[in-house]
C-alpha atoms as a PDB file:
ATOM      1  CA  UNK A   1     -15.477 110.058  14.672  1.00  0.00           C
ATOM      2  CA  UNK A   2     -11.655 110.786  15.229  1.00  0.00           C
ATOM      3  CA  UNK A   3     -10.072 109.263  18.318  1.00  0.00           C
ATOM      4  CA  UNK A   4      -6.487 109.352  19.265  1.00  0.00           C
ATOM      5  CA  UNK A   5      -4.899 108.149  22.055  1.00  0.00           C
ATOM      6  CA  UNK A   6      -1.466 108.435  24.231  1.00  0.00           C
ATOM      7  CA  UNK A   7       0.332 106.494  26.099  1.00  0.00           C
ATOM      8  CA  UNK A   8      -1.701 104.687  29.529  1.00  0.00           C
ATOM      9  CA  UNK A   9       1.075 105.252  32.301  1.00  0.00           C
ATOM     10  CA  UNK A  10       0.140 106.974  35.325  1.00  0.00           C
ATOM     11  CA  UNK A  11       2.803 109.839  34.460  1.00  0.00           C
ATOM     12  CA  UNK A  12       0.870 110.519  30.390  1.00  0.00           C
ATOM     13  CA  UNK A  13      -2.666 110.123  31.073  1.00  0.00           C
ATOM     14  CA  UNK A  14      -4.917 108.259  28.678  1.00  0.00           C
ATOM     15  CA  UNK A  15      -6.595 110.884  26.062  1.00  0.00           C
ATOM     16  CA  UNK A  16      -9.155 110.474  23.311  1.00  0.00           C
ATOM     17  CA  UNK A  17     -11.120 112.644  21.390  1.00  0.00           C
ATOM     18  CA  UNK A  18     -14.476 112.171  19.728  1.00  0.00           C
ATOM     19  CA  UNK A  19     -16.248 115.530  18.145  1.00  0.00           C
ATOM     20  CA  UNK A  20     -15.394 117.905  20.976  1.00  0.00           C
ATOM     21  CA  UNK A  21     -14.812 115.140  23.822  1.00  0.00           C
ATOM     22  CA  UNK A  22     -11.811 114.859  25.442  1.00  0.00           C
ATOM     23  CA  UNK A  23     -11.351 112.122  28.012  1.00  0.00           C
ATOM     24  CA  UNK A  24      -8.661 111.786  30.443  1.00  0.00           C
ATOM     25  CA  UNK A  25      -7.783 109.870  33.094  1.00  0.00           C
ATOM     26  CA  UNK A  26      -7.014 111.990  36.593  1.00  0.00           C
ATOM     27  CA  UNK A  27      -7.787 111.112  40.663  1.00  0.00           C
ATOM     28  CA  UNK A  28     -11.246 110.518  41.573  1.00  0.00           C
ATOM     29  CA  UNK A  29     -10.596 114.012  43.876  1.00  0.00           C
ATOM     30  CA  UNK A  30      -9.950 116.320  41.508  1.00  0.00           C
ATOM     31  CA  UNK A  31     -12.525 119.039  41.952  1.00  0.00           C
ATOM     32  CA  UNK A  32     -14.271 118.022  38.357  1.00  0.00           C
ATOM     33  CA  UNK A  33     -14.145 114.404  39.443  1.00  0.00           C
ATOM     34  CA  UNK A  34     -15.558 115.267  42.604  1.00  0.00           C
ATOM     35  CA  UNK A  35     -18.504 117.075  41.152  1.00  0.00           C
ATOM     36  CA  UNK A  36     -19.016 114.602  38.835  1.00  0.00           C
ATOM     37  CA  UNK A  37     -18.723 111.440  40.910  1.00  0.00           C
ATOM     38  CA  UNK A  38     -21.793 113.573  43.038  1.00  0.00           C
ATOM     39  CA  UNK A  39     -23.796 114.615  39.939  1.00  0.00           C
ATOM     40  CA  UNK A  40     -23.556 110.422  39.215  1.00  0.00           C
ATOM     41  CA  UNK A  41     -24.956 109.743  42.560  1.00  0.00           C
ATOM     42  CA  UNK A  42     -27.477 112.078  42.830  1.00  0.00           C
ATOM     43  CA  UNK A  43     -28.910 110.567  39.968  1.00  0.00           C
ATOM     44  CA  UNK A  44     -28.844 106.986  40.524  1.00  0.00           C
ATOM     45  CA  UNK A  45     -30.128 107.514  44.113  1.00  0.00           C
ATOM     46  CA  UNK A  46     -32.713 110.088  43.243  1.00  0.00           C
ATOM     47  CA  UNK A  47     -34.054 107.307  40.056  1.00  0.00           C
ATOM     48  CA  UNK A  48     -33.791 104.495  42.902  1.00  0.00           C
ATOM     49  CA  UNK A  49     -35.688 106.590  45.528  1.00  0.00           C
ATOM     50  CA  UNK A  50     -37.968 108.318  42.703  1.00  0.00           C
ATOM     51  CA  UNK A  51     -37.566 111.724  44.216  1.00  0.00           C
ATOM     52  CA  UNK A  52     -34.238 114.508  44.760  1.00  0.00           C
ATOM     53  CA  UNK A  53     -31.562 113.465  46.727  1.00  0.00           C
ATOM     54  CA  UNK A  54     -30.075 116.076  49.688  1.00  0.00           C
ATOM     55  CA  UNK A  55     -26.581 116.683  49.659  1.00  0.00           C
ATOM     56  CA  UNK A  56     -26.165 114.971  53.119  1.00  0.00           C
ATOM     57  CA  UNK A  57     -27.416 111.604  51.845  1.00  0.00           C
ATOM     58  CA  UNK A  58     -24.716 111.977  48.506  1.00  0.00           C
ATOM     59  CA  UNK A  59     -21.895 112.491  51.530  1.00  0.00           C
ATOM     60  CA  UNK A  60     -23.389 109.681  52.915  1.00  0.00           C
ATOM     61  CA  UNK A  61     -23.203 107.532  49.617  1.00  0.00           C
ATOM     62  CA  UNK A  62     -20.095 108.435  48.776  1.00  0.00           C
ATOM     63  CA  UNK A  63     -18.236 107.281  52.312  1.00  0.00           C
ATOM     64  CA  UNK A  64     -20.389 104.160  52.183  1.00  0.00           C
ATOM     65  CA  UNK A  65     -19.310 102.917  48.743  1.00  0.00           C
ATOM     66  CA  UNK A  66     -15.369 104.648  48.590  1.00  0.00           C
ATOM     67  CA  UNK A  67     -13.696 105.061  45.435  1.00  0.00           C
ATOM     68  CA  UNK A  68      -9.955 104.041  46.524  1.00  0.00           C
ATOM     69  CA  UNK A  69      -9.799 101.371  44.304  1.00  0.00           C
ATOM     70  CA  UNK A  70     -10.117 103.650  41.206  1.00  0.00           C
ATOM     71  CA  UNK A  71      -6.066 104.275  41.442  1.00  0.00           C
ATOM     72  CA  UNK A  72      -2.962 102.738  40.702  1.00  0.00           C
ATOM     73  CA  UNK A  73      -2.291  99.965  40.451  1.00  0.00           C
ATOM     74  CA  UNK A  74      -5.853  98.628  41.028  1.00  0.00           C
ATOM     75  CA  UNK A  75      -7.763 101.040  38.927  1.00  0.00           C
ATOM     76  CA  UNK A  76      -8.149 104.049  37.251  1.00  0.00           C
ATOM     77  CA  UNK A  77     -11.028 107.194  37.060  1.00  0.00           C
ATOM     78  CA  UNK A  78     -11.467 109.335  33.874  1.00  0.00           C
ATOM     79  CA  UNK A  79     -13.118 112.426  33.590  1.00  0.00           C
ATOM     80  CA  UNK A  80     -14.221 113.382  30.105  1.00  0.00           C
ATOM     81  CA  UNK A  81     -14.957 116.562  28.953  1.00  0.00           C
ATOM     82  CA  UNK A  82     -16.910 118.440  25.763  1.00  0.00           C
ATOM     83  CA  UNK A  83     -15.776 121.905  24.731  1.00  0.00           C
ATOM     84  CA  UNK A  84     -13.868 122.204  27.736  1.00  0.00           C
ATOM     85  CA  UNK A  85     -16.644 121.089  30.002  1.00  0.00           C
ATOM     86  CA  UNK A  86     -16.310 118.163  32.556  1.00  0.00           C
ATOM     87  CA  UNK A  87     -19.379 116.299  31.161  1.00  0.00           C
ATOM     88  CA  UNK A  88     -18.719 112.697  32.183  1.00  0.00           C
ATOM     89  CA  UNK A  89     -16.863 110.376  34.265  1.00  0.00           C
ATOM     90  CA  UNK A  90     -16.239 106.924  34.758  1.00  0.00           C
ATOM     91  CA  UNK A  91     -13.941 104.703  37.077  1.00  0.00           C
ATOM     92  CA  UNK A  92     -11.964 100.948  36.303  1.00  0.00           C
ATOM     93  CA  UNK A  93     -11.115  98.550  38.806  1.00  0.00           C
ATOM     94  CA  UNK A  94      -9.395  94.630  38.893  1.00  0.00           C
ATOM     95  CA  UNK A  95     -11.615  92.319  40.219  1.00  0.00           C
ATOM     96  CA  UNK A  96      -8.446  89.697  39.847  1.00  0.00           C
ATOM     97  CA  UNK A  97      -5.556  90.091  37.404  1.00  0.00           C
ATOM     98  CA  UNK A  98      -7.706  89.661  34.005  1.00  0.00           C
ATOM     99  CA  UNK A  99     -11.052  90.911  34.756  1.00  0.00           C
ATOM    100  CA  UNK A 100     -11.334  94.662  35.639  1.00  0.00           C
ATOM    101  CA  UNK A 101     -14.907  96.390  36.518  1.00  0.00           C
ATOM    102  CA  UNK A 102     -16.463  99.294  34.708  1.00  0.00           C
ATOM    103  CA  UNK A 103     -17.910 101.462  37.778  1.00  0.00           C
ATOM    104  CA  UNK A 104     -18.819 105.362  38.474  1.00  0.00           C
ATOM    105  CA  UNK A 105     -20.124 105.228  34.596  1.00  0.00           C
ATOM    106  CA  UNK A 106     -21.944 108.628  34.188  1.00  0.00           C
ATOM    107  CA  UNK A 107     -22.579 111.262  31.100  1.00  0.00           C
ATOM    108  CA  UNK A 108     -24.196 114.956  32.297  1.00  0.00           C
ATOM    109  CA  UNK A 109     -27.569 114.185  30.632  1.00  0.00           C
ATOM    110  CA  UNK A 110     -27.659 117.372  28.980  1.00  0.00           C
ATOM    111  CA  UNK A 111     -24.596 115.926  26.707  1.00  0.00           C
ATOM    112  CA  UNK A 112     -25.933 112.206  25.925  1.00  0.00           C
ATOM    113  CA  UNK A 113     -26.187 111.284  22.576  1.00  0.00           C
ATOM    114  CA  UNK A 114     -23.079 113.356  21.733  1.00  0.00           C
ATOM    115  CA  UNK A 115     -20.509 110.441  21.793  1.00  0.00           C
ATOM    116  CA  UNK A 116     -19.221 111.079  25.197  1.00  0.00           C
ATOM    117  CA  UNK A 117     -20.240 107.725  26.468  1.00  0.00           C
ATOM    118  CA  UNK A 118     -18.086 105.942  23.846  1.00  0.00           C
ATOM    119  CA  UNK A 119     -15.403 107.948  24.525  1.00  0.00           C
ATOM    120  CA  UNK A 120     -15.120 107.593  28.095  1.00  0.00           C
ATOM    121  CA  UNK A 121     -15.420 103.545  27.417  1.00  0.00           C
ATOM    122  CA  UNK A 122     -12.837 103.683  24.776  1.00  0.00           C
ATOM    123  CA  UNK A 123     -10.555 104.947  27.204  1.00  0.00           C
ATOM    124  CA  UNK A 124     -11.559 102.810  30.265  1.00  0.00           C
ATOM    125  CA  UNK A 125     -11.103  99.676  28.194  1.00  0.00           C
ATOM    126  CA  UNK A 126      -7.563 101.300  27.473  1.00  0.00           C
ATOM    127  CA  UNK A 127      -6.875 101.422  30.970  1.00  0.00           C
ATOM    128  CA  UNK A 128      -8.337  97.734  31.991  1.00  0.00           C
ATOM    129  CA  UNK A 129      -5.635  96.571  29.608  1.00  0.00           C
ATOM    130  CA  UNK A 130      -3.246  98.717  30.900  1.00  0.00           C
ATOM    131  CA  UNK A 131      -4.015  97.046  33.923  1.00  0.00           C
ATOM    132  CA  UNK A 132      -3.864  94.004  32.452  1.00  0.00           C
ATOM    133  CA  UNK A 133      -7.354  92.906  32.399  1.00  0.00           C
ATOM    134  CA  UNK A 134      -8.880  90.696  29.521  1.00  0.00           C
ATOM    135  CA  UNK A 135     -12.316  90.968  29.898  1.00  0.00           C
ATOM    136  CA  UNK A 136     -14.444  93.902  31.658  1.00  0.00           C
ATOM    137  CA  UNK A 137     -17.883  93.493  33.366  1.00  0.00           C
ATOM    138  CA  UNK A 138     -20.057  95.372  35.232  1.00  0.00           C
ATOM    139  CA  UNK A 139     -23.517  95.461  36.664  1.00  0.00           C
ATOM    140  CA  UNK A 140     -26.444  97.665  36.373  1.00  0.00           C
ATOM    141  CA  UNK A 141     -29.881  98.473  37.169  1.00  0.00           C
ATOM    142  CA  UNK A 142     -33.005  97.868  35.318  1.00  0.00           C
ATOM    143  CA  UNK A 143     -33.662 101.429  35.354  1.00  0.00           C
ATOM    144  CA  UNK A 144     -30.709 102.864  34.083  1.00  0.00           C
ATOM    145  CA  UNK A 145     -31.514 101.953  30.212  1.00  0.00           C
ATOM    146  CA  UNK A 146     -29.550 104.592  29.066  1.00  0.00           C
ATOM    147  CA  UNK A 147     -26.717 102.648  30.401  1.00  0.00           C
ATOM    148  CA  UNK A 148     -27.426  99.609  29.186  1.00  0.00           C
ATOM    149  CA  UNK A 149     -28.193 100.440  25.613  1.00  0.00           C
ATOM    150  CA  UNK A 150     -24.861 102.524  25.759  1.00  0.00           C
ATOM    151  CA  UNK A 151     -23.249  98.608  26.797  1.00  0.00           C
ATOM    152  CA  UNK A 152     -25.151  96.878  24.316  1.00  0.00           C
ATOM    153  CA  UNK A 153     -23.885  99.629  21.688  1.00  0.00           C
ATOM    154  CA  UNK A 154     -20.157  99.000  22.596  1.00  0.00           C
ATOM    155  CA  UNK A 155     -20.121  95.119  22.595  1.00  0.00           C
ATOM    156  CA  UNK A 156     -21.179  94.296  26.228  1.00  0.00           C
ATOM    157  CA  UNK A 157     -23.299  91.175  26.312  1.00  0.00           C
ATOM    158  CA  UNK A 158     -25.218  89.976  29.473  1.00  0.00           C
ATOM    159  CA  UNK A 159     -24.204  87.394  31.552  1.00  0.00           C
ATOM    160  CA  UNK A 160     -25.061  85.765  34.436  1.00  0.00           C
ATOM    161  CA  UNK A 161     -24.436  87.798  37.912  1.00  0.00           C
ATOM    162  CA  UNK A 162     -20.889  87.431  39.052  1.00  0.00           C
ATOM    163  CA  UNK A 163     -21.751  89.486  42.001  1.00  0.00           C
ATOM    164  CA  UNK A 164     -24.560  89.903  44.533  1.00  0.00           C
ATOM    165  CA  UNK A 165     -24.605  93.858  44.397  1.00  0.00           C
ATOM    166  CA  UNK A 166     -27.466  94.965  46.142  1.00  0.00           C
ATOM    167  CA  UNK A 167     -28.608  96.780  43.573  1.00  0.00           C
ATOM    168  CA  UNK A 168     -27.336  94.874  40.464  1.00  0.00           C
ATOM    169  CA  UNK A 169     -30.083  93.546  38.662  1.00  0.00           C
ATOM    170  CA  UNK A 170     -28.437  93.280  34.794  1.00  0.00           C
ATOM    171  CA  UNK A 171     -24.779  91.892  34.582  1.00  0.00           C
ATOM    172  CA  UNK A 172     -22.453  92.343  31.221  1.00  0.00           C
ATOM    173  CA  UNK A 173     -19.186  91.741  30.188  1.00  0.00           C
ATOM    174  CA  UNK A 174     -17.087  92.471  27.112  1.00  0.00           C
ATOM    175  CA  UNK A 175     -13.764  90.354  25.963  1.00  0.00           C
ATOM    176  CA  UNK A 176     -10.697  93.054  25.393  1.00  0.00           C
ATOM    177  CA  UNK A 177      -9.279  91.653  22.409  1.00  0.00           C
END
């Protein structure tokens, strides 16, 4: 897999490549984040609830858990895309000045398996560092194994919670050496 990168600042965003992924980091608004940021929803509440969500309980989602931390200089959202395609999309926040938070983490699932996942993390660790983080955690369900293998894959180990999210139930972090 080829990856390349460019500079972090918020004027150049970050870009990688993998295969026919390109991942770069824009607003969580954009009209591809957007969709994206409601595709991720929809499916994490529709596995929670086991059954489709309505588009009036993803508004309702979204204004109860805001992404405004996902910009400068707290955080950063990526939107990666294959063949041209926004595909995937993922968000990085500081929790304090060395440990930022993977969050928003979501591949279309009609492209997993196709290296977007490791591209989009390759680029949000580039962007916790940017940020100055050391070390990057997150939390997960028990039902989102995709997610967790993906983790496991990239170096994330599990540790014990560092928050009581009400729906965390697996916790990992990664050192960003």
């Amino acid at each position: 897999m080829n990856i390349n990168s460019t500079s972090n600042s918020s004027t150049t965003p970050a870009l990688r490549e993998a295969g026919d992924w390109t991942v770069v980091a824009e607003h969580f608004a954009t009209a591809d984040a957007t969709a994206l940021r409601r595709a991720y929803y929809a499916e994490v509440a529709g596995r929670y609830w086991e059954r489709s969500v309505t588009e009036a309980e993803i508004d309702a989602g979204l204004r109860d858990d805001p992404d405004d931390g996902l910009v400068p200089p707290t955080g950063r959202f990526a939107v990666g895309r294959l063949d041209g395609r926004p595909l995937a999309c993922g968000g990085i926040r500081l929790l304090d000045p060395i440990t930022a938070e993977l969050t928003r983490v979501y591949v279309d699932p009609r492209a997993r398996g196709t290296g977007g996942g490791a591209a989009l993390l390759a680029v949000l660790e580039d962007e916790a560092r940017a940020l100055g983080a050391e070390r990057v955690r997150l939390d997960t369900r028990s039902d989102l194994v995709e997610a967790r293998a993906l983790y496991t894959r990239h170096g994330y180990a599990e540790i014990p919670a560092y928050n009581a999210g009400r729906y965390a139930e697996h916790w990992f972090e990664k050192p960003l050496v």
